[in-house]
Protein backbone atom coordinates (compact mmCIF):
# COMPACT_ATOMS: atom_id res chain seq x y z
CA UNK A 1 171.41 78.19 36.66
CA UNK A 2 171.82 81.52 34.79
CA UNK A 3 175.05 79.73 32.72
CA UNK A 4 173.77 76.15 32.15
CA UNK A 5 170.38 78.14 30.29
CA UNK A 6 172.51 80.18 28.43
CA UNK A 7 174.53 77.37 27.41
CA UNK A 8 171.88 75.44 26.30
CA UNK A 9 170.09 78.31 24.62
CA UNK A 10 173.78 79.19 22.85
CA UNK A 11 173.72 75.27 21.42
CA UNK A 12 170.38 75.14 20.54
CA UNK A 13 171.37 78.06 18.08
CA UNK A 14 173.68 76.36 16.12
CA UNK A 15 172.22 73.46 16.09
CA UNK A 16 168.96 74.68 15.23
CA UNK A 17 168.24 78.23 13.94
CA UNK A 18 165.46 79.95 15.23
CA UNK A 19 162.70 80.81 12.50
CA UNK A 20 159.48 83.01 13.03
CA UNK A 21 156.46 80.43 13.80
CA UNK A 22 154.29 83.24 11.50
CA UNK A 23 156.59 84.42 8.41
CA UNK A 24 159.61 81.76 8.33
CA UNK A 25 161.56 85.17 8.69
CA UNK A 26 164.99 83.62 10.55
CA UNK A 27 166.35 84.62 13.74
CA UNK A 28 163.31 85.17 16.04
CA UNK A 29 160.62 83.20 17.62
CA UNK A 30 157.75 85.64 16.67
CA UNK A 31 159.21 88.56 15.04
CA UNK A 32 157.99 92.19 15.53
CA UNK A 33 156.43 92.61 12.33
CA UNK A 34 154.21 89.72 12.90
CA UNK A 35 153.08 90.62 16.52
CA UNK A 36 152.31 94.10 15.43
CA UNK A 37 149.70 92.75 12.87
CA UNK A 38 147.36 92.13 16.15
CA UNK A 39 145.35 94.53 17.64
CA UNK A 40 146.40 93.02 21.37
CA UNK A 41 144.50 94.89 23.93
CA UNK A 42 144.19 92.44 26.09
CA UNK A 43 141.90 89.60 27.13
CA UNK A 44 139.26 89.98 29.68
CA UNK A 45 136.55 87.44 31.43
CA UNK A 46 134.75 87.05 34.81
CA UNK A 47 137.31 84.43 36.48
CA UNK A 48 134.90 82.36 37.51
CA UNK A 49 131.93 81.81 34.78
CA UNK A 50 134.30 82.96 32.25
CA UNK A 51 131.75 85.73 30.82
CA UNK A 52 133.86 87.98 29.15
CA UNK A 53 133.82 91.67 29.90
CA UNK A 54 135.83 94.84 29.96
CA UNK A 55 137.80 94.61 32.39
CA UNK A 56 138.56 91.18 33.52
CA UNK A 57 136.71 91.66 36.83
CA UNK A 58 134.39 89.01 38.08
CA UNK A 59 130.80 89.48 37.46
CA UNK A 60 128.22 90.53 39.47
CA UNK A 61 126.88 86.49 40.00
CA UNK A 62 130.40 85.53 40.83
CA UNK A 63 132.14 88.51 42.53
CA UNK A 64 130.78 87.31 45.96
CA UNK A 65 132.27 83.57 45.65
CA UNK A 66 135.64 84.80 43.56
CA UNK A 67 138.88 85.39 45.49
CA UNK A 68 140.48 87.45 42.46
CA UNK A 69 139.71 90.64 42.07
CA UNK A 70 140.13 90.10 38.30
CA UNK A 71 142.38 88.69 36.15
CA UNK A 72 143.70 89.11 32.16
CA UNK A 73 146.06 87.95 29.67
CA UNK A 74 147.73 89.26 26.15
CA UNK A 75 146.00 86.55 24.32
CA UNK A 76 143.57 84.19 23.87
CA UNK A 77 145.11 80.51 23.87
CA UNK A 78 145.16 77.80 21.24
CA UNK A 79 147.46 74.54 21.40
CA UNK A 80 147.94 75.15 17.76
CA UNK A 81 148.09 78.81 17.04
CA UNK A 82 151.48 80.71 17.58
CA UNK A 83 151.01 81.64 21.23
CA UNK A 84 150.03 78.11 21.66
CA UNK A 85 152.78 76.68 20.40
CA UNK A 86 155.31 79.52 21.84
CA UNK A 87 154.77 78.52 25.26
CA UNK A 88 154.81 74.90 24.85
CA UNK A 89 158.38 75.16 23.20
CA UNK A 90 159.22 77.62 25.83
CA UNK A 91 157.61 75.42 29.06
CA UNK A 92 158.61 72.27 27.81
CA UNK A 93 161.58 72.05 25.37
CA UNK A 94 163.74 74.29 26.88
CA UNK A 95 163.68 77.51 24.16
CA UNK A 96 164.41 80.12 26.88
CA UNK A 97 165.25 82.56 24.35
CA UNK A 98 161.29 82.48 23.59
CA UNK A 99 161.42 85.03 26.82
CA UNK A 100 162.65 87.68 23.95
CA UNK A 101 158.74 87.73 22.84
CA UNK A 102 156.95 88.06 26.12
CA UNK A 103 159.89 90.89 26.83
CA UNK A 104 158.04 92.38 23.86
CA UNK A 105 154.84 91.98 24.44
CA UNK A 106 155.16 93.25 28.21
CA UNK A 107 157.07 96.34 26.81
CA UNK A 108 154.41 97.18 24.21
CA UNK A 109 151.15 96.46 25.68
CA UNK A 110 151.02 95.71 29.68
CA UNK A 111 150.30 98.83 31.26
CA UNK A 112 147.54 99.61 28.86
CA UNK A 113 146.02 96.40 30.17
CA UNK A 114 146.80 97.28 33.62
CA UNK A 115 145.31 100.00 33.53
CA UNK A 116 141.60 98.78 31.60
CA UNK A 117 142.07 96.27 35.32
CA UNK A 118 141.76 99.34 37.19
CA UNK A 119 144.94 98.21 39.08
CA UNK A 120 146.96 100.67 41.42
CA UNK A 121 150.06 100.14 40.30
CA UNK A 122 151.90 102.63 42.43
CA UNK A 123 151.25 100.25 45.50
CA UNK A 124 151.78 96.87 44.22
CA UNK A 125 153.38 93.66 44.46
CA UNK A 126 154.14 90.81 41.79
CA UNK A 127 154.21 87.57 42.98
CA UNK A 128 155.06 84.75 40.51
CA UNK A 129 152.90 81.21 41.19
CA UNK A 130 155.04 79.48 43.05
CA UNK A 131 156.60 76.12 41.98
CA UNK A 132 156.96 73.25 44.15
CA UNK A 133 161.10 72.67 44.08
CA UNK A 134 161.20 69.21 43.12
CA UNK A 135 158.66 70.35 40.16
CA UNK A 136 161.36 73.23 39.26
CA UNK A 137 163.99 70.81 39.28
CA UNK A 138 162.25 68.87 36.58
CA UNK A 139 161.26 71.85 34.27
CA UNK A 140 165.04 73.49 35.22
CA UNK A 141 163.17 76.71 36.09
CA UNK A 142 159.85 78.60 36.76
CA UNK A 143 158.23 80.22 34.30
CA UNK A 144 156.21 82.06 35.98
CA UNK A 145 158.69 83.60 38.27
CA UNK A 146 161.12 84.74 34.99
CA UNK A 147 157.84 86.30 33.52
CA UNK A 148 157.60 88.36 36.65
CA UNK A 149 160.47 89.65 37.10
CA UNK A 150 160.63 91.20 33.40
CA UNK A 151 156.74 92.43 34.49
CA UNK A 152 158.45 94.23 37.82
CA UNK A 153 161.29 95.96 35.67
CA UNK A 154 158.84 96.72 33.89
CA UNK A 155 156.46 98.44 35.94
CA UNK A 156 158.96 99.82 38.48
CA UNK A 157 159.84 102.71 36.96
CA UNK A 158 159.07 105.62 38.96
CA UNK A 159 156.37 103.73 40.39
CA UNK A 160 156.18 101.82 44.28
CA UNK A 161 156.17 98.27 43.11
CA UNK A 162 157.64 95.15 44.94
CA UNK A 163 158.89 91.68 43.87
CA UNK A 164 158.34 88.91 46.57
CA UNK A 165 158.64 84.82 45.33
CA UNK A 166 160.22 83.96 48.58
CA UNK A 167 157.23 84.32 50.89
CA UNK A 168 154.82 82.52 48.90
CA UNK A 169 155.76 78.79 48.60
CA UNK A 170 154.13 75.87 46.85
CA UNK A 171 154.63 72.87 50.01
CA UNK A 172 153.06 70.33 48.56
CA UNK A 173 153.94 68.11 45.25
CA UNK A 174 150.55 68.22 43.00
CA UNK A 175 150.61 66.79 39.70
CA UNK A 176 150.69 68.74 37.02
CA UNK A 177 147.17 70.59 36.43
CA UNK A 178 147.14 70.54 32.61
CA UNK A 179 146.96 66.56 32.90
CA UNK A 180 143.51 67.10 35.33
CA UNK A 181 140.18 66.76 34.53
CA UNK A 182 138.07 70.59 35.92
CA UNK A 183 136.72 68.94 38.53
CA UNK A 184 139.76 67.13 40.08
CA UNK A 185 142.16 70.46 39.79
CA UNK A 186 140.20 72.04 43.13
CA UNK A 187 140.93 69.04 44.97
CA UNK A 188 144.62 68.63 43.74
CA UNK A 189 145.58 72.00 45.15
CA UNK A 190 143.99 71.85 48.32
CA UNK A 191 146.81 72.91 50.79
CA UNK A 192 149.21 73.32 48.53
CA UNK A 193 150.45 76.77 49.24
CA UNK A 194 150.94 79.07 52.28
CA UNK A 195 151.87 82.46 53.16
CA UNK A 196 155.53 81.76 54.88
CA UNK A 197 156.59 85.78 55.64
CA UNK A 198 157.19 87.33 58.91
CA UNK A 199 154.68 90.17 57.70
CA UNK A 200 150.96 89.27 56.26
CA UNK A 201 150.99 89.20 53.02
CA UNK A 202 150.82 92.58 51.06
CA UNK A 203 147.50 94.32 50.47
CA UNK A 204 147.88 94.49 47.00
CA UNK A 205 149.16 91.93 44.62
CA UNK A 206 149.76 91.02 41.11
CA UNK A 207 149.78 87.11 40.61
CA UNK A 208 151.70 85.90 37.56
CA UNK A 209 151.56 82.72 36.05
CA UNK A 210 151.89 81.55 32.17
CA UNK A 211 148.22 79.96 31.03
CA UNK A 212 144.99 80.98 32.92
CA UNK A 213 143.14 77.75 32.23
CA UNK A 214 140.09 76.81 34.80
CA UNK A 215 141.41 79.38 36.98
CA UNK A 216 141.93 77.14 39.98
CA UNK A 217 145.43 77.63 40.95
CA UNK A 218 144.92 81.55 41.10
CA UNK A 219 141.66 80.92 42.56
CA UNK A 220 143.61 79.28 45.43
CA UNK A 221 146.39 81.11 45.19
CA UNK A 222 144.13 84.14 46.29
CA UNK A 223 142.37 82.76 49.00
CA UNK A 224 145.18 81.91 50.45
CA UNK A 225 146.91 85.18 50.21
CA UNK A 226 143.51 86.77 51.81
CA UNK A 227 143.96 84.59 54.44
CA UNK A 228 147.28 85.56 55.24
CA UNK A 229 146.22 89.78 54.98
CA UNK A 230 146.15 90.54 51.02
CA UNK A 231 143.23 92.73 49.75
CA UNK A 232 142.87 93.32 46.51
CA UNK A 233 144.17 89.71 44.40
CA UNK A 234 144.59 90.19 40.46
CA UNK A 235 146.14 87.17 38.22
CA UNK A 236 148.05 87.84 34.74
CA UNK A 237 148.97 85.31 32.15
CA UNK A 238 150.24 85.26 28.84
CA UNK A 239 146.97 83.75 27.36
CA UNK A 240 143.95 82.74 28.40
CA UNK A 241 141.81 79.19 27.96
């Protein structure tokens, strides 16, 4: 896998030079000038009325009824602003490289926004949300799970945090939730994941995933998890609907 991405990333160069989405500036995605122009302290709303707040936690109306414990992102999303149009190039068309900028950001500005969640980081696990195989055999990879990973490296330093995306599968085919009307995305999920580990599932956890849209896949994801032993359930994205 590793050598057919960087084979097509390597191509893609010379056939197409990268240019900065912001400044035209060649040879990055989103250079560092331009990202350090925003003040990006994170994005925070109740996960389920979408009220937004300080720390990403749900509200006291909705706290009661949400399985996350909270959830934030780095930005705000857009189909047409750069963030926008980042991840579509890097979820769709096969721009790996685009990983180089949410490397970045993750560097710069995570554990500030870890910390505003009130997480304890120094007993947690990241768990990417899972893809269903035949759906990562389309895309050619997971998204979610190669945004984790840089998330763990990044936060294991001298702290006790875990990687797991083998326990937590995705069993059932769904179509693709961006294509779903609100109402239908509930029902699309139902059963779709499970809690596959010998153990329960760890007390803490860190759900990744790309776009936090209506919330429903990490809404399910963390029920499920709860079933299955978690206790505290937080979601992270890249940007936020």
């Amino acid at each position: 896998m590793d050598f057919w991405r960087n084979a097509v990333c390597l191509l893609k160069d010379c056939l197409f030079p990268v240019f900065c989405f912001e400044c035209q500036t060649e040879g990055k995605w989103w250079c560092e000038k331009c990202i350090k122009k925003y003040a990006i302290t994170g994005v925070y709303y109740c996960p389920i009325c979408h009220i937004d707040n300080n720390s990403g936690q749900p509200c006291n109306h909705c706290k009661v009824v949400s399985p996350l414990n909270g959830v934030a992102a780095f930005f705000n999303y857009n189909n047409h602003n750069v963030v926008g149009e980042l991840i579509k190039q890097y979820k769709y068309n096969f721009a790996f490289d685009i990983s180089s900028v949410w490397n970045m950001l993750i560097d710069l500005y995570l554990i500030n926004i870890i910390n505003k969640m009130n997480i304890d980081v120094n007993s947690l696990t990241i768990i990417p949300i899972p893809l269903h195989k035949r759906r990562e055999r389309e895309r050619g990879f997971n998204q979610a799970d190669m945004i984790a990973k840089k998330i763990y490296r990044t936060l294991i330093c001298e702290r006790k945090v875990e990687f797991d995306n083998r326990n937590f599968l995705r069993k059932k085919y769904t179509q693709q939730q961006a294509k779903l009307s609100r109402e239908y995305r509930l029902s699309n999920l139902k059963e779709a994941f499970v809690w596959c580990g010998k153990n329960p599932a760890p007390k803490n956890i860190l759900l990744i995933d790309d776009v936090f849209t209506s919330g429903a896949t990490m809404q399910e994801c963390s029920r499920v998890l709860k079933k299955f032993g978690a206790q505290k359930v937080y979601g992270f994205t890249l940007a936020r609907d």
